[in-house]
C-alpha atoms as a PDB file:
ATOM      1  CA  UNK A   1     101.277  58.603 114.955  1.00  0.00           C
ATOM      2  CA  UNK A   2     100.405  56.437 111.512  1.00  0.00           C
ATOM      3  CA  UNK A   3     102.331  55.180 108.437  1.00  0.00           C
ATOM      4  CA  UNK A   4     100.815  54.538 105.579  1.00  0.00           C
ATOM      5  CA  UNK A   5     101.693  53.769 102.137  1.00  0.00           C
ATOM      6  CA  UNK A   6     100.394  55.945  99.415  1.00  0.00           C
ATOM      7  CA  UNK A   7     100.238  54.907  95.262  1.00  0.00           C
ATOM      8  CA  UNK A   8     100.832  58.052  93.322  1.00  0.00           C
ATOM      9  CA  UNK A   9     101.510  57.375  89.992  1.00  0.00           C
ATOM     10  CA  UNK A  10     104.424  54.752  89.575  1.00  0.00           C
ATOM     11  CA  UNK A  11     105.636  55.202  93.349  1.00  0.00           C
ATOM     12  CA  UNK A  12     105.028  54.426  96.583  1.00  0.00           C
ATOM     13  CA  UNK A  13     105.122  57.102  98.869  1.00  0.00           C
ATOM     14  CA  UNK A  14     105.509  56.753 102.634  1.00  0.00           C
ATOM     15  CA  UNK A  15     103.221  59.230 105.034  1.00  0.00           C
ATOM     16  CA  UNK A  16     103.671  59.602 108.199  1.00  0.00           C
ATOM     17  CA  UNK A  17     100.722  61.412 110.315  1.00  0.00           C
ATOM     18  CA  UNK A  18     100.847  63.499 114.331  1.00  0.00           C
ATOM     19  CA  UNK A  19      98.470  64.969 115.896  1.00  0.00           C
ATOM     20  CA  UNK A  20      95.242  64.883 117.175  1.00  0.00           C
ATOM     21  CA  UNK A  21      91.883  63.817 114.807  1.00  0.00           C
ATOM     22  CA  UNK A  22      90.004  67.500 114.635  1.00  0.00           C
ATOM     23  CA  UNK A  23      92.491  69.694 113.653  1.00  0.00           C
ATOM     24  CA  UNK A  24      92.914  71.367 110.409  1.00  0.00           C
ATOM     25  CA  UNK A  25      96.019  69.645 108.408  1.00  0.00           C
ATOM     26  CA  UNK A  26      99.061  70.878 107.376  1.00  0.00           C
ATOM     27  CA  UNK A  27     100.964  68.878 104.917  1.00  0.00           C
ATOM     28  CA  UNK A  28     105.072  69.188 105.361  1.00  0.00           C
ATOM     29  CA  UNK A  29     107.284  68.611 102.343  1.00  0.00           C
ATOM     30  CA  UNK A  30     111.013  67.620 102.509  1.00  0.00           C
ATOM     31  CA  UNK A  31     114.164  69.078 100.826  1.00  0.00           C
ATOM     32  CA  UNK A  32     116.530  67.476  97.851  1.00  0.00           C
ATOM     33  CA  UNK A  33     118.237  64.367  99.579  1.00  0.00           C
ATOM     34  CA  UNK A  34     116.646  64.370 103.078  1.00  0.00           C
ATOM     35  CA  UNK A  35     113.351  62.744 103.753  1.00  0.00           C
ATOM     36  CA  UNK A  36     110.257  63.643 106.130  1.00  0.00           C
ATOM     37  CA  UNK A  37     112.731  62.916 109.240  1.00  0.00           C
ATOM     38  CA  UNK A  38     113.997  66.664 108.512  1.00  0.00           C
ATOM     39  CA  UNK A  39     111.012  67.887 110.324  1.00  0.00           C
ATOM     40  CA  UNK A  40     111.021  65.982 113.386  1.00  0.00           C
ATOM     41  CA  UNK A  41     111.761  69.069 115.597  1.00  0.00           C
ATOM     42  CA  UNK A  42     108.542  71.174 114.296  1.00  0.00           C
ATOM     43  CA  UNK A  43     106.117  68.033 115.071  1.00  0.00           C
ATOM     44  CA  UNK A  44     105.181  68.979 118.833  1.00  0.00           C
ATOM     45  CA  UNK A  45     105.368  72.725 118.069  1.00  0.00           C
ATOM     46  CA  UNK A  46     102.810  72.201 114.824  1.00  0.00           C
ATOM     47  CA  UNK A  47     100.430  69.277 116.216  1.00  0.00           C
ATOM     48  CA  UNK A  48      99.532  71.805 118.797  1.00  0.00           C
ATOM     49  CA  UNK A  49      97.183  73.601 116.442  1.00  0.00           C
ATOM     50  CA  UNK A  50      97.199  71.142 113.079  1.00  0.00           C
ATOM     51  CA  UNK A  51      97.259  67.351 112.144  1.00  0.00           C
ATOM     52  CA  UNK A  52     100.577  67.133 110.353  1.00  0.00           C
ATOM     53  CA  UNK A  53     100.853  64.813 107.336  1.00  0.00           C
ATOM     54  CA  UNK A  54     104.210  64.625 105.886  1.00  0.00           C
ATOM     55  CA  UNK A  55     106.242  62.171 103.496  1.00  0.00           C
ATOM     56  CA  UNK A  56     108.920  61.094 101.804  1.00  0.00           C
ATOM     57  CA  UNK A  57     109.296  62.480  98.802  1.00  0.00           C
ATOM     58  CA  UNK A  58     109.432  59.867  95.229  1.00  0.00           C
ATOM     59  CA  UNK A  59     113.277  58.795  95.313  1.00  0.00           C
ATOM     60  CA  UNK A  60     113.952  59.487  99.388  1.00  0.00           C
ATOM     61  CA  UNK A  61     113.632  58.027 102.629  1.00  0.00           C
ATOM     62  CA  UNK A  62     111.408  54.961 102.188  1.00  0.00           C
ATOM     63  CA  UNK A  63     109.455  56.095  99.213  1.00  0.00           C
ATOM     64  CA  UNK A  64     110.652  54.137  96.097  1.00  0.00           C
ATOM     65  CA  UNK A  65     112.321  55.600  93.299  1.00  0.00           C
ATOM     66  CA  UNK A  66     111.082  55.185  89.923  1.00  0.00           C
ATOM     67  CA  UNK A  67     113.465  56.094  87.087  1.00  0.00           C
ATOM     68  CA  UNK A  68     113.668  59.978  86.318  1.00  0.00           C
ATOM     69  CA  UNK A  69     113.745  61.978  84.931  1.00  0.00           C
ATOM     70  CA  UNK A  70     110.713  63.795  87.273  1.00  0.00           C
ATOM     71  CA  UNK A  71     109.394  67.573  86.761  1.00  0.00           C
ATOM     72  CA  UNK A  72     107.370  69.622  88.863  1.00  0.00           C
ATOM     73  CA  UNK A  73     103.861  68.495  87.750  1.00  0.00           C
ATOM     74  CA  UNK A  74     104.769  64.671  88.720  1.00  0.00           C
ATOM     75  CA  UNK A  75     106.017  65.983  92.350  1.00  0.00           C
ATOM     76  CA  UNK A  76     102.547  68.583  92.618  1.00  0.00           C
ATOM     77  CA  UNK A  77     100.469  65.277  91.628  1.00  0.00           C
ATOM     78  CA  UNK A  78     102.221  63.258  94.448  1.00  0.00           C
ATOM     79  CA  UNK A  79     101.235  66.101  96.906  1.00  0.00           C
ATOM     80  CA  UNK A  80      97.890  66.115  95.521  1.00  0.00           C
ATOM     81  CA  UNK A  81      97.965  61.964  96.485  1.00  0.00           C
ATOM     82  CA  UNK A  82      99.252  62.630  99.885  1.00  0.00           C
ATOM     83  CA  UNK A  83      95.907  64.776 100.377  1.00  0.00           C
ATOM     84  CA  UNK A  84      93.390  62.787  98.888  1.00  0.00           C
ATOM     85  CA  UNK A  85      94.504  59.722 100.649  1.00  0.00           C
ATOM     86  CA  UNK A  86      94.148  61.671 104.191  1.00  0.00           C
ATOM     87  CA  UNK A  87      90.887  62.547 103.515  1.00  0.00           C
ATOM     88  CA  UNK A  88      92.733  66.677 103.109  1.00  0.00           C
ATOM     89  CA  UNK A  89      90.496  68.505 100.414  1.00  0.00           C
ATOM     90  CA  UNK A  90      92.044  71.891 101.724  1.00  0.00           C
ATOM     91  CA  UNK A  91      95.335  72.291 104.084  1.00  0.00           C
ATOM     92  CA  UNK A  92      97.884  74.401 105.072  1.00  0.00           C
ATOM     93  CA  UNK A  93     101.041  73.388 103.269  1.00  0.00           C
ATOM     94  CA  UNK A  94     104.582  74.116 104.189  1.00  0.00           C
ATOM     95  CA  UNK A  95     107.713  73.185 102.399  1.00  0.00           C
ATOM     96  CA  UNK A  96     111.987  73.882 102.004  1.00  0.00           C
ATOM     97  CA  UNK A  97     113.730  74.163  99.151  1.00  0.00           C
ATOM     98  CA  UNK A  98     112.988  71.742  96.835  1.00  0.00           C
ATOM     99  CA  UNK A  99     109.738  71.205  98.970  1.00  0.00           C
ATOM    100  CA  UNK A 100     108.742  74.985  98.576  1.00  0.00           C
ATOM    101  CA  UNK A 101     109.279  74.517  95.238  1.00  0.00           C
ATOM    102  CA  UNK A 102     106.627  71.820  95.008  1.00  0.00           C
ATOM    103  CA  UNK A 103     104.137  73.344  97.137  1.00  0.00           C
ATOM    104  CA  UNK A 104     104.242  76.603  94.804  1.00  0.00           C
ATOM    105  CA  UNK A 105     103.256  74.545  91.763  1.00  0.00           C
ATOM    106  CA  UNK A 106     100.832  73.533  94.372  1.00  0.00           C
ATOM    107  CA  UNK A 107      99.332  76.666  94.971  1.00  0.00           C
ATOM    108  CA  UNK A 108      99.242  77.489  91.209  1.00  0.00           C
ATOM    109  CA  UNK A 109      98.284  75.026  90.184  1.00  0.00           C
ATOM    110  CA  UNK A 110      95.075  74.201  92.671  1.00  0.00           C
ATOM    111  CA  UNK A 111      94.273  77.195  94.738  1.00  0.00           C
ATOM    112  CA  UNK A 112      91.534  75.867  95.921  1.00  0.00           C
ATOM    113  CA  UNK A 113      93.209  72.792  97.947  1.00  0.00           C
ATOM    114  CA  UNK A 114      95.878  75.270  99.842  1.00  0.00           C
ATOM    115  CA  UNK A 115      94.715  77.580 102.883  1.00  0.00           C
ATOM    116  CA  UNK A 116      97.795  79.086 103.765  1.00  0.00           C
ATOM    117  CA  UNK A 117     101.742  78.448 102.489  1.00  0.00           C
ATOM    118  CA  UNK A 118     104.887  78.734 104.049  1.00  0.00           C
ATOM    119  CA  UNK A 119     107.775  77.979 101.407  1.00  0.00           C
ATOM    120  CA  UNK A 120     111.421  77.908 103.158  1.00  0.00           C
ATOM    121  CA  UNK A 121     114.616  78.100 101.136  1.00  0.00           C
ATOM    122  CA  UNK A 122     113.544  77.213  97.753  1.00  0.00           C
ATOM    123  CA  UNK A 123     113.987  79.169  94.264  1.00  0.00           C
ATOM    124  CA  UNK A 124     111.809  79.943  91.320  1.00  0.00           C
ATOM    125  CA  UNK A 125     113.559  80.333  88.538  1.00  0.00           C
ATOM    126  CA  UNK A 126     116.385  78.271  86.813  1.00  0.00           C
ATOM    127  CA  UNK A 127     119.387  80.457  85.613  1.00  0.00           C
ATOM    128  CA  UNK A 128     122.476  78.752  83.778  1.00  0.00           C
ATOM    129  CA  UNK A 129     124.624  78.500  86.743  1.00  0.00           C
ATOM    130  CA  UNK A 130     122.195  77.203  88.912  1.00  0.00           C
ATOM    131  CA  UNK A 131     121.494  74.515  86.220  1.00  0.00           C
ATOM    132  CA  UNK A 132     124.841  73.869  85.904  1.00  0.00           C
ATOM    133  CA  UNK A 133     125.564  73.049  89.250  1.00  0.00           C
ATOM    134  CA  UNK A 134     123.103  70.170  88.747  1.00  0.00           C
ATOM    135  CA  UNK A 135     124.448  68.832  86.183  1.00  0.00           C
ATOM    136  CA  UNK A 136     127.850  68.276  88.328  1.00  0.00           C
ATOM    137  CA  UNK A 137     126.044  66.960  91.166  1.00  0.00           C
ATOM    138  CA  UNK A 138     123.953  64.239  88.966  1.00  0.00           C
ATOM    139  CA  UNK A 139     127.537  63.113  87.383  1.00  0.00           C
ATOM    140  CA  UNK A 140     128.795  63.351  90.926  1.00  0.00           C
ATOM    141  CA  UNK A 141     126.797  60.842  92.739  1.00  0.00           C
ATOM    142  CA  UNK A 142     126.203  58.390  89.226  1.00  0.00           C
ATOM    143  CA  UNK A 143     129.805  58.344  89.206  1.00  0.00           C
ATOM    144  CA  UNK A 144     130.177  58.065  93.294  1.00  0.00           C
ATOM    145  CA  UNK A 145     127.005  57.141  94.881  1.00  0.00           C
ATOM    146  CA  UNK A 146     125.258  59.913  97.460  1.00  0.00           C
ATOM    147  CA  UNK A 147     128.714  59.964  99.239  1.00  0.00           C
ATOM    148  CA  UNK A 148     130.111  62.031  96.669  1.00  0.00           C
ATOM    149  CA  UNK A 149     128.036  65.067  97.853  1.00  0.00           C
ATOM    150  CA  UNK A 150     128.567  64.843 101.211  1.00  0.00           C
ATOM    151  CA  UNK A 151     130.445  67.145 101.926  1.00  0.00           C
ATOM    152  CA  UNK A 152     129.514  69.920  99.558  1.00  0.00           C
ATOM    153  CA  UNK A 153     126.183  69.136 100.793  1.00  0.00           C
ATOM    154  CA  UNK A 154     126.194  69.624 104.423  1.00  0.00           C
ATOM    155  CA  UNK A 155     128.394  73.045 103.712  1.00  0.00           C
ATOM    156  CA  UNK A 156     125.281  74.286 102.249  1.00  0.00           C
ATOM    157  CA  UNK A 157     122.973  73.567 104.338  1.00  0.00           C
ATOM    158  CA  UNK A 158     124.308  74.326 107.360  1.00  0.00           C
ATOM    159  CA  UNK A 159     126.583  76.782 108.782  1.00  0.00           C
ATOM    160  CA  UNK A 160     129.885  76.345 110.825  1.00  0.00           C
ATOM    161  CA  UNK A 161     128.090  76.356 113.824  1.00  0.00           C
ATOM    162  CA  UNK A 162     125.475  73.367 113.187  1.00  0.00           C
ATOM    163  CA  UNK A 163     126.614  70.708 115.790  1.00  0.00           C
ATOM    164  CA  UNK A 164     128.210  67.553 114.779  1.00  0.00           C
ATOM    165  CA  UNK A 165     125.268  65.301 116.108  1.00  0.00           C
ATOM    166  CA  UNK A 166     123.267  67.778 113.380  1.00  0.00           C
ATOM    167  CA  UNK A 167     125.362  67.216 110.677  1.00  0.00           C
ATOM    168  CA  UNK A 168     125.440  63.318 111.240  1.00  0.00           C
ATOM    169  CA  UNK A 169     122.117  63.551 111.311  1.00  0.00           C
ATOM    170  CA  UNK A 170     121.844  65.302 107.952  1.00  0.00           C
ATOM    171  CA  UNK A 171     124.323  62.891 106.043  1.00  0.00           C
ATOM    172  CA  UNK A 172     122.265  60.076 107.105  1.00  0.00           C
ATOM    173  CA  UNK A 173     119.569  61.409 104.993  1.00  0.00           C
ATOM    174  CA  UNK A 174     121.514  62.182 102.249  1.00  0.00           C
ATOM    175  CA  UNK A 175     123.407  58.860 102.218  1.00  0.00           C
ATOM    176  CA  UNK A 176     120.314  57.411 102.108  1.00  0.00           C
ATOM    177  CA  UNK A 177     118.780  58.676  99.162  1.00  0.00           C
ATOM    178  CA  UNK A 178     118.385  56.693  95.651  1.00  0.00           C
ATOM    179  CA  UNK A 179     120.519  58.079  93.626  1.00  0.00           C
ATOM    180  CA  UNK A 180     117.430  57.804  91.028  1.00  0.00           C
ATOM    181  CA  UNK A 181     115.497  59.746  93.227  1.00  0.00           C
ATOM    182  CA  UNK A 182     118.148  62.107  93.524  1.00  0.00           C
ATOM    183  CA  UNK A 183     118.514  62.702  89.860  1.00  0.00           C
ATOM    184  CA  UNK A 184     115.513  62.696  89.148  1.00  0.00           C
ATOM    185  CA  UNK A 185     114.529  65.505  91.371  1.00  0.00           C
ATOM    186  CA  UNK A 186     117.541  67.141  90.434  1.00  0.00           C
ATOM    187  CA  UNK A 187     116.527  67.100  86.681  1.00  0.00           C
ATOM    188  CA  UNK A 188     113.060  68.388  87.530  1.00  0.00           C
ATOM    189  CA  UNK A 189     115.008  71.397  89.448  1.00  0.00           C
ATOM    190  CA  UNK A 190     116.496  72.079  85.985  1.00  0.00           C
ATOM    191  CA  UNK A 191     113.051  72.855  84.588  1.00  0.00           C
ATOM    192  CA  UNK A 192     111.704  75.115  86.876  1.00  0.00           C
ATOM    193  CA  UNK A 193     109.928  78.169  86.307  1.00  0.00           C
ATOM    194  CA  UNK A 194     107.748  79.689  88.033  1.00  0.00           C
ATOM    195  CA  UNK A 195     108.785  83.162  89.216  1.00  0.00           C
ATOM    196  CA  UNK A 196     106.718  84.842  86.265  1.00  0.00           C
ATOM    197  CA  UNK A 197     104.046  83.515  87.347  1.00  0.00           C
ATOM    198  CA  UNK A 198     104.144  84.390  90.918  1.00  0.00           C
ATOM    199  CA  UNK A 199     101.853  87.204  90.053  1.00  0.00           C
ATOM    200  CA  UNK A 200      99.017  85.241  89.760  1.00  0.00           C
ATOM    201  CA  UNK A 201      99.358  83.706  92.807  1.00  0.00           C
ATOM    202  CA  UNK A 202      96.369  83.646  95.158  1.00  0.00           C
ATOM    203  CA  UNK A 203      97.098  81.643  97.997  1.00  0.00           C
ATOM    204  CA  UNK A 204      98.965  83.635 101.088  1.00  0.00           C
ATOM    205  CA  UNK A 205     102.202  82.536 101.370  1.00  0.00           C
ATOM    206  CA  UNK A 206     104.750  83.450 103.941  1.00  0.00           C
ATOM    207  CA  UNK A 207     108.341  83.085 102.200  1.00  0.00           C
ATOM    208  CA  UNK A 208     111.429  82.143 104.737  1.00  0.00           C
ATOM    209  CA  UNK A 209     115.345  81.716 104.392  1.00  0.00           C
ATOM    210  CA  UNK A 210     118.251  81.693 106.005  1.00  0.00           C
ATOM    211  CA  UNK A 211     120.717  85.014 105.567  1.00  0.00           C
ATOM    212  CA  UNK A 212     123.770  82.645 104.803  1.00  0.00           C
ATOM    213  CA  UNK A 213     121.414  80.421 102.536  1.00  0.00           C
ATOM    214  CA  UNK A 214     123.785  80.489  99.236  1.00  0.00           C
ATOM    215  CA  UNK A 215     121.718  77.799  97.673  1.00  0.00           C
ATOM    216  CA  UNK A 216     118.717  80.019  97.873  1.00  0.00           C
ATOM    217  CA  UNK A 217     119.850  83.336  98.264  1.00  0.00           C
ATOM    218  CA  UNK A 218     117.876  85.990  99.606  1.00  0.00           C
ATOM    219  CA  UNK A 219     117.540  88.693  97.029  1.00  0.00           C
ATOM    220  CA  UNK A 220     115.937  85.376  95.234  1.00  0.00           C
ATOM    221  CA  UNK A 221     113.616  84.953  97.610  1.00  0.00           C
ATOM    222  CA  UNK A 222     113.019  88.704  98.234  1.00  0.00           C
ATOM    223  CA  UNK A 223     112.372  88.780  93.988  1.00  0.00           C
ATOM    224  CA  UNK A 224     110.449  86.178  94.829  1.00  0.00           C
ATOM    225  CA  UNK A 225     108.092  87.788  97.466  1.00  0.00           C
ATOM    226  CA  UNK A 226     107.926  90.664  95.440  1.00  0.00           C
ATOM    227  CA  UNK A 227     106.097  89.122  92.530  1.00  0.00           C
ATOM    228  CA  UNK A 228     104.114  87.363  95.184  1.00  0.00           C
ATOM    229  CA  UNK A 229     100.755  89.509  95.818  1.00  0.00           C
ATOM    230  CA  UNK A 230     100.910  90.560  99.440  1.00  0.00           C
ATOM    231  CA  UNK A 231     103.703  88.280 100.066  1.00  0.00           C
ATOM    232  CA  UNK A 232     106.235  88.513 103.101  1.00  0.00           C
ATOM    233  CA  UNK A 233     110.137  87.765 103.374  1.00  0.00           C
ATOM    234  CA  UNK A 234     111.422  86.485 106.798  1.00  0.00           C
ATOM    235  CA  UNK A 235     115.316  86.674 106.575  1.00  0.00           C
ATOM    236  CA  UNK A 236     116.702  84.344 109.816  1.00  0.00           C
ATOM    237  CA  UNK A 237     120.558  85.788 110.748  1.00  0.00           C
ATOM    238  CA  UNK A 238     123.228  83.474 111.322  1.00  0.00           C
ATOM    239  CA  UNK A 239     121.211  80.518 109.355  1.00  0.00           C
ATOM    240  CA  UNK A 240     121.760  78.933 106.078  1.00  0.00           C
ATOM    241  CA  UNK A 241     119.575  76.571 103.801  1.00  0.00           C
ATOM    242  CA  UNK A 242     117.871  74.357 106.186  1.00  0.00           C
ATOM    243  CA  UNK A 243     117.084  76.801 109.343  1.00  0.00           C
ATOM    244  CA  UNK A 244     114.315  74.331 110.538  1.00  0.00           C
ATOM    245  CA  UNK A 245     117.315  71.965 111.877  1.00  0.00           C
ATOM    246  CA  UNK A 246     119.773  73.511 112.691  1.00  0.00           C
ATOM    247  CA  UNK A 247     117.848  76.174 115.035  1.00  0.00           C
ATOM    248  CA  UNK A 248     114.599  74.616 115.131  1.00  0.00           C
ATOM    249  CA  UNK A 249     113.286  77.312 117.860  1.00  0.00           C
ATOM    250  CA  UNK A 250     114.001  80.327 115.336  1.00  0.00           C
ATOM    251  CA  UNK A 251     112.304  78.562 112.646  1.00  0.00           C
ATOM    252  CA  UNK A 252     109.130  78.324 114.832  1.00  0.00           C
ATOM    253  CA  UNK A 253     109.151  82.153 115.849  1.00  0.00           C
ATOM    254  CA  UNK A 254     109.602  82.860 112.168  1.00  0.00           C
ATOM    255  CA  UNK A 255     106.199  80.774 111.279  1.00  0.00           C
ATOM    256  CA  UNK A 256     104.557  80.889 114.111  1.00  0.00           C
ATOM    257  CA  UNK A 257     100.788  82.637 113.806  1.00  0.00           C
ATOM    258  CA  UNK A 258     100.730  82.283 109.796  1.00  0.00           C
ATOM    259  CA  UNK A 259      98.460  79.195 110.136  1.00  0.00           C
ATOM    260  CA  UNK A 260      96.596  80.033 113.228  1.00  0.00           C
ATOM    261  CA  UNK A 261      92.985  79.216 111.826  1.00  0.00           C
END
């Protein structure tokens, strides 16, 4: 394992890097207020056939957080840092919600740099309710700090079942975001669009989500997929919006093959 510190832009983005030299990369992406800790239970399962880079994204974990607001072409150029600084000039790239979000503009964007995609739990499109609920959160946690959305929080992303040592887990994360960070991803949520252009897509991408994901509902993701040429939906029962932690195991069997070189 190595940390390094990456300039993109105006921040400083922390990597972290498993797995053996060798190995074709896959590059992990984190979700709104967590950071790359979320995927500490795929590590061993993924570093047995890639060399995982992940980080934190701009405004979480120990990334810094510039003043927002952020859109989607700032967070695709940070992803584009992450793999020139590894040395990556094509990888498999896999990302949740807000994550998946950034590796599709990604994939649109620069075809050429993406092998294979896996986006978890995200959305493509931005309808008034959905940027609505943004704008509460933002005056939420300006007006009470990342406590504020606590609890709303960890009701979406997991289900009544997640364990407690789970959700303390989670609301570490969160707690621990910038609230800069968090706005300004949130603001850069508000502006996205890119299920019309999902046709044009040309990377394979293998779309995932949990059935009791209300955050990122599945007849999104199945619209989703179905603008996506030769695209698949994996629905995982009994999981909501962040399925990689709280059943870690599942997650695996859902992904598991995609990236096989």
């Amino acid at each position: 394992m190595t940390r390094d510190i990456v300039k993109a832009r105006d921040a400083d983005l922390l990597v972290r890097i498993d797995g053996p030299q060798g190995k074709p990369w896959i590059l992990l992406s984190n979700s709104l207020a967590t950071d790359l800790h979320m995927w500490d239970d795929q590590i061993a399962f993924l570093t047995q056939t890639h060399r995982v880079v992940r980080y934190d994204t701009r405004g979480h974990g120990q990334s810094t957080a510039p003043r927002g607001p952020y859109d989607f072409d700032m967070l695709v150029a940070d992803m584009l840092a992450v793999l020139d600084h590894v040395g990556a000039e094509r990888a498999d790239i896999m990302g949740l919600s807000l994550g998946g979000m950034t590796a599709l503009g990604l994939g649109l964007a620069h075809p050429g740099r993406v092998r294979r995609m896996v986006v978890c739990d995200a959305r493509a499109d931005n309808p008034p309710p959905f940027v609505a609920s943004w704008d509460e959160r933002i005056a939420a946690v300006e007006a009470g700090g990342m406590a504020a959305i606590v609890p709303g929080t960890l009701e979406r992303w997991f289900t009544t079942r997640a364990s407690a040592a789970l959700r303390s887990r989670a609301e570490a994360m969160i707690r621990a975001t910038a609230v800069p960070g968090f706005t300004g991803c949130a603001r850069a949520l508000q502006g996205l669009s890119y299920l019309h252009r999902l046709g044009t897509l040309s990377v394979p991408v293998r779309y995932v989500v949990g059935a009791e994901d209300t955050a990122a509902p599945v007849a999104a993701m199945q619209a989703m997929a179905d603008a996506t040429p030769g695209a698949h939906l994996t629905v995982l029962p009994g999981l909501a919006h962040i399925p990689a932690m709280e059943d870690p195991a599942a997650f695996q069997d859902a992904v598991s093959g995609w990236f096989e070189p």
